[in-house]
Structure formats: C-alpha cells, structure tokens
C-alpha atoms as a PDB file:
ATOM      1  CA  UNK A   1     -34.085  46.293-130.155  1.00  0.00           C
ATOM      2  CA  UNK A   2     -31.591  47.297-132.722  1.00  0.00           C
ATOM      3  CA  UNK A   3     -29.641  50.513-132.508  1.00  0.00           C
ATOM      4  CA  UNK A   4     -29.212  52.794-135.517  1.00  0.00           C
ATOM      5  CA  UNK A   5     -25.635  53.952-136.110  1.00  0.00           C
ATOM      6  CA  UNK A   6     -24.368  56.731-138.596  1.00  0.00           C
ATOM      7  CA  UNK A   7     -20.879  56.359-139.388  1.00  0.00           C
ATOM      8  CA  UNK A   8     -18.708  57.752-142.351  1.00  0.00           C
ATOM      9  CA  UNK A   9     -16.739  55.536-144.858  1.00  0.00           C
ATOM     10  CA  UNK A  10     -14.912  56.247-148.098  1.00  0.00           C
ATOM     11  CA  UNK A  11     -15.820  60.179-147.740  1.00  0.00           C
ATOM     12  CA  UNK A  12     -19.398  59.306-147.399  1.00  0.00           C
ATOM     13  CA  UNK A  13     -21.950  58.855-144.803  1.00  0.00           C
ATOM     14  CA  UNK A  14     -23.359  55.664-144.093  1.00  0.00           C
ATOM     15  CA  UNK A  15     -26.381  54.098-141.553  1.00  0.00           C
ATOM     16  CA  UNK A  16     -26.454  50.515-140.393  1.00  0.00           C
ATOM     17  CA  UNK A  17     -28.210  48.535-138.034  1.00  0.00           C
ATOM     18  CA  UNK A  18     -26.476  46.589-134.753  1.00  0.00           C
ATOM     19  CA  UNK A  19     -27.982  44.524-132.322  1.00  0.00           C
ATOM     20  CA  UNK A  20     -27.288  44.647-127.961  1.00  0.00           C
ATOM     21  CA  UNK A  21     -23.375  43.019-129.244  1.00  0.00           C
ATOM     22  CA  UNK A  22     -22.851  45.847-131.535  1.00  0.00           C
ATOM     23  CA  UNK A  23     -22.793  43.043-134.226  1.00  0.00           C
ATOM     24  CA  UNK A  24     -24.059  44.381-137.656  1.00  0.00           C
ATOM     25  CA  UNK A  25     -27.048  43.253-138.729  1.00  0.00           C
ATOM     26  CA  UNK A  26     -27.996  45.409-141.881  1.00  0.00           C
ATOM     27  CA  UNK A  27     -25.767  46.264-144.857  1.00  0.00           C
ATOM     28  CA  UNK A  28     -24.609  49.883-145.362  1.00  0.00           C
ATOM     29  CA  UNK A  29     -27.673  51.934-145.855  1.00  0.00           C
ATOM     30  CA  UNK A  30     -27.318  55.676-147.418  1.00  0.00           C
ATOM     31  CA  UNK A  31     -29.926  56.982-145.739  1.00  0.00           C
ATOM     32  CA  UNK A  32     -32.523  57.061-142.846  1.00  0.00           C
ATOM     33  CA  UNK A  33     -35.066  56.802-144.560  1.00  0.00           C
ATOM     34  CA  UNK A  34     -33.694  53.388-146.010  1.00  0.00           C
ATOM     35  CA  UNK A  35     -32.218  52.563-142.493  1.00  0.00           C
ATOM     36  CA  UNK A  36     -36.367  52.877-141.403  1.00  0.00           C
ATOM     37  CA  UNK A  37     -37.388  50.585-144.989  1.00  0.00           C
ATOM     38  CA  UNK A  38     -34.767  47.921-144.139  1.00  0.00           C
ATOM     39  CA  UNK A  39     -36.236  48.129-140.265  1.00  0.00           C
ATOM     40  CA  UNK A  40     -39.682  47.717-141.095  1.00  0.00           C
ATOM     41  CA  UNK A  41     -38.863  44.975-143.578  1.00  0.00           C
ATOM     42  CA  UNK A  42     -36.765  42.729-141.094  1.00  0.00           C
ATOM     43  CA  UNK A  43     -39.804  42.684-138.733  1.00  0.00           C
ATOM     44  CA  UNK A  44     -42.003  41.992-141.079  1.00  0.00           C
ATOM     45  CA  UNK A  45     -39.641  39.066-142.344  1.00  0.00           C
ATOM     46  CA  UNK A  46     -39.476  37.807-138.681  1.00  0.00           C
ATOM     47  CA  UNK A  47     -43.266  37.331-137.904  1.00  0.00           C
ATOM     48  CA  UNK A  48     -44.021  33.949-137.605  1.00  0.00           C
ATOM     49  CA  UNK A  49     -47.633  33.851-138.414  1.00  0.00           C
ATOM     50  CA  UNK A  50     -49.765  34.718-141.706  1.00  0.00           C
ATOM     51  CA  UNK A  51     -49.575  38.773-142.153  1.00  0.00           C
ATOM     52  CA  UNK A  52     -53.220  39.980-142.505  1.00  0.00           C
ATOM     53  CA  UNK A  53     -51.262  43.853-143.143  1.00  0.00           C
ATOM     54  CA  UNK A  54     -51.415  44.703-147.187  1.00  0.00           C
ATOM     55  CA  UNK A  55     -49.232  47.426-146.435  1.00  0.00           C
ATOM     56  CA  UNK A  56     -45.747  48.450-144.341  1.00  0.00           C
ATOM     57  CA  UNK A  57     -46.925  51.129-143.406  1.00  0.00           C
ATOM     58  CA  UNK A  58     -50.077  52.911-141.704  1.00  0.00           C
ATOM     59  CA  UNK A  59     -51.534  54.011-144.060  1.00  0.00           C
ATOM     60  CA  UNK A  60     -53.330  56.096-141.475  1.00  0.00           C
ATOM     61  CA  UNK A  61     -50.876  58.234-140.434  1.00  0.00           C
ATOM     62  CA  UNK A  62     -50.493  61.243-142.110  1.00  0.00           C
ATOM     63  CA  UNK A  63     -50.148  65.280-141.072  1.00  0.00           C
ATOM     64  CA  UNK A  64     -53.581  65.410-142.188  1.00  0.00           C
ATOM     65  CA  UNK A  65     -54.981  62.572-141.069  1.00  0.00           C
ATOM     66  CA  UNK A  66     -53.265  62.250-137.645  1.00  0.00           C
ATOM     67  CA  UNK A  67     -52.851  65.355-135.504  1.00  0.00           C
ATOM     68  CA  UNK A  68     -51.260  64.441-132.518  1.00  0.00           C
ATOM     69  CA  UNK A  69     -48.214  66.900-132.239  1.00  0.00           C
ATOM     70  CA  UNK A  70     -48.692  69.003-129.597  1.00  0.00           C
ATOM     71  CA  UNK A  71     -51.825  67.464-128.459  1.00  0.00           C
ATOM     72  CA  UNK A  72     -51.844  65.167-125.390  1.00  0.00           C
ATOM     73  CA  UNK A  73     -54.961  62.567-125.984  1.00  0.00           C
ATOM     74  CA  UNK A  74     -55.425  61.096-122.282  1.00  0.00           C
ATOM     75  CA  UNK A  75     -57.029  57.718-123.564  1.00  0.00           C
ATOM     76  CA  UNK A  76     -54.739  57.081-125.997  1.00  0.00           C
ATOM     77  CA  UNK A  77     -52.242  54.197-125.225  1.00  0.00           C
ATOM     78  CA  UNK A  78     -49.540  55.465-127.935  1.00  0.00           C
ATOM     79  CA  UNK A  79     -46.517  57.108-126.636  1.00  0.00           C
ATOM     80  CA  UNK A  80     -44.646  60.437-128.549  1.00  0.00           C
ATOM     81  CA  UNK A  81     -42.162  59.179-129.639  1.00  0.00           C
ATOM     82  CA  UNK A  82     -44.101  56.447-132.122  1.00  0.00           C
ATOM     83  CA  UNK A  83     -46.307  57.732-135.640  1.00  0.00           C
ATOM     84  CA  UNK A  84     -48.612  55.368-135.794  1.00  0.00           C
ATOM     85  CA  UNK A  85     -50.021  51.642-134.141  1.00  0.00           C
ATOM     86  CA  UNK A  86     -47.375  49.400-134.599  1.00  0.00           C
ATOM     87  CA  UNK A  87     -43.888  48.960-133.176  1.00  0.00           C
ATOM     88  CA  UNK A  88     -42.159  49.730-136.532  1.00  0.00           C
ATOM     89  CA  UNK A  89     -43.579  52.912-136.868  1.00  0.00           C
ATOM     90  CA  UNK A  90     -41.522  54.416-134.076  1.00  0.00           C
ATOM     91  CA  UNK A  91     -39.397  57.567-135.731  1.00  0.00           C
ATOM     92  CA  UNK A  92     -36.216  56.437-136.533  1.00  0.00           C
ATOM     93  CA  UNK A  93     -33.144  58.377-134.808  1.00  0.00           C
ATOM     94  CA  UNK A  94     -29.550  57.626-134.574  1.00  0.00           C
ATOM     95  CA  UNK A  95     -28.384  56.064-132.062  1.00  0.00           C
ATOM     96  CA  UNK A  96     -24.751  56.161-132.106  1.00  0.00           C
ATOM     97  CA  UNK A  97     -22.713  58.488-134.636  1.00  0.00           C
ATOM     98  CA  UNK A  98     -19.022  57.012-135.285  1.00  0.00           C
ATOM     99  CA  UNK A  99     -18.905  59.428-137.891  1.00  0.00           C
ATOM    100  CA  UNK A 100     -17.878  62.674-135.825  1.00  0.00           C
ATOM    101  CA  UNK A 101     -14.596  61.339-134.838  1.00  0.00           C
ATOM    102  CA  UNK A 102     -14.168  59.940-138.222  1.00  0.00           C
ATOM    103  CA  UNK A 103     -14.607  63.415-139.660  1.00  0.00           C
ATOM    104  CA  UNK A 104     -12.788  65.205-136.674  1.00  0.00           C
ATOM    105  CA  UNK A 105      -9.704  62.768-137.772  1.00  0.00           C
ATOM    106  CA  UNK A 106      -9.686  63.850-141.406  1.00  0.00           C
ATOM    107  CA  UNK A 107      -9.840  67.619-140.541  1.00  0.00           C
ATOM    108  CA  UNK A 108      -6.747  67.051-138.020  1.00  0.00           C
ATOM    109  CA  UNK A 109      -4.682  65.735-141.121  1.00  0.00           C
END
C-alpha cells in the first residue's frame, strides 16, 4: 500500500505518493483531496479485468445517506477507518510529513 507524504517545496506545500522503497510514485499533488483522486485513479488503472463500476466513487456514501459515525453496526464487515465498500474509499491521511523540518529550517534562518 502506498504511503501519503506532505512535504514543502518552493514555499509551498506539496502531497505525493511513495511505495514500501519510499520511491515516488505520483507527481506533486497540491492537495489531499487530489492526492485521494490520483489514488483512486491508479487502482482503477491497475485492475486487470472489465470495470462493471460507472463511477469512482460510492455514490452511496454520503452524511445523509450513510450514518455510521458513532454507531457501531455488529454485522457489518467494514472497518472505521474506510467511507464506503471498496478499498479506495479508505480516508486519506498523511502518512509522513517532511514538511515540518523543512519549515522548522526556514524559521532557523
């Protein structure tokens, strides 16, 4: 599984995926919610059979839809820290942040 990292560059922050090297695997992404797009899309470019999804996202989930904050459903098989059925719609968190030294650095100047 790929790790999210936040790290800042040219006085701006910056997310990118890396894989169990710490290779980079995405390109610089501005934010998380584009870090979570470009996830979601590399899966999707990686099945190997015929997609029967017409969307990227479940469509089901929604605050209004969904309730399961704060409720514990014993039969249910999906775990807290996921938003819907499928593995790509786990919420997206950052994994390693290179950018508080960065910034720590600049201040010390």
């Amino acid at each position: 599984m790929f790790k999210l990292v936040k790290d800042f560059d040219s006085y701006e922050f910056i997310y990118y995926w890396v894989d169990q090297n710490n290779s980079k695997v995405s390109s610089n992404l501005a934010t998380v919610e584009l870090a979570e797009e470009w996830l979601i899309h590399y899966h999707f470019s990686e099945y190997p059979g015929k997609e029967r999804r017409r969307s990227f996202y479940d469509r089901r989930y929604s605050a209004n839809k969904v309730k399961l904050q704060g409720t514990q459903i014993f039969f249910s098989k999906r775990k807290p820290p996921l938003k819907g059925r499928r593995m790509t719609d786990r919420v997206i968190e950052v994994d390693m942040d290179l950018s508080k030294e960065k910034i720590n650095s600049l201040i010390a100047l």
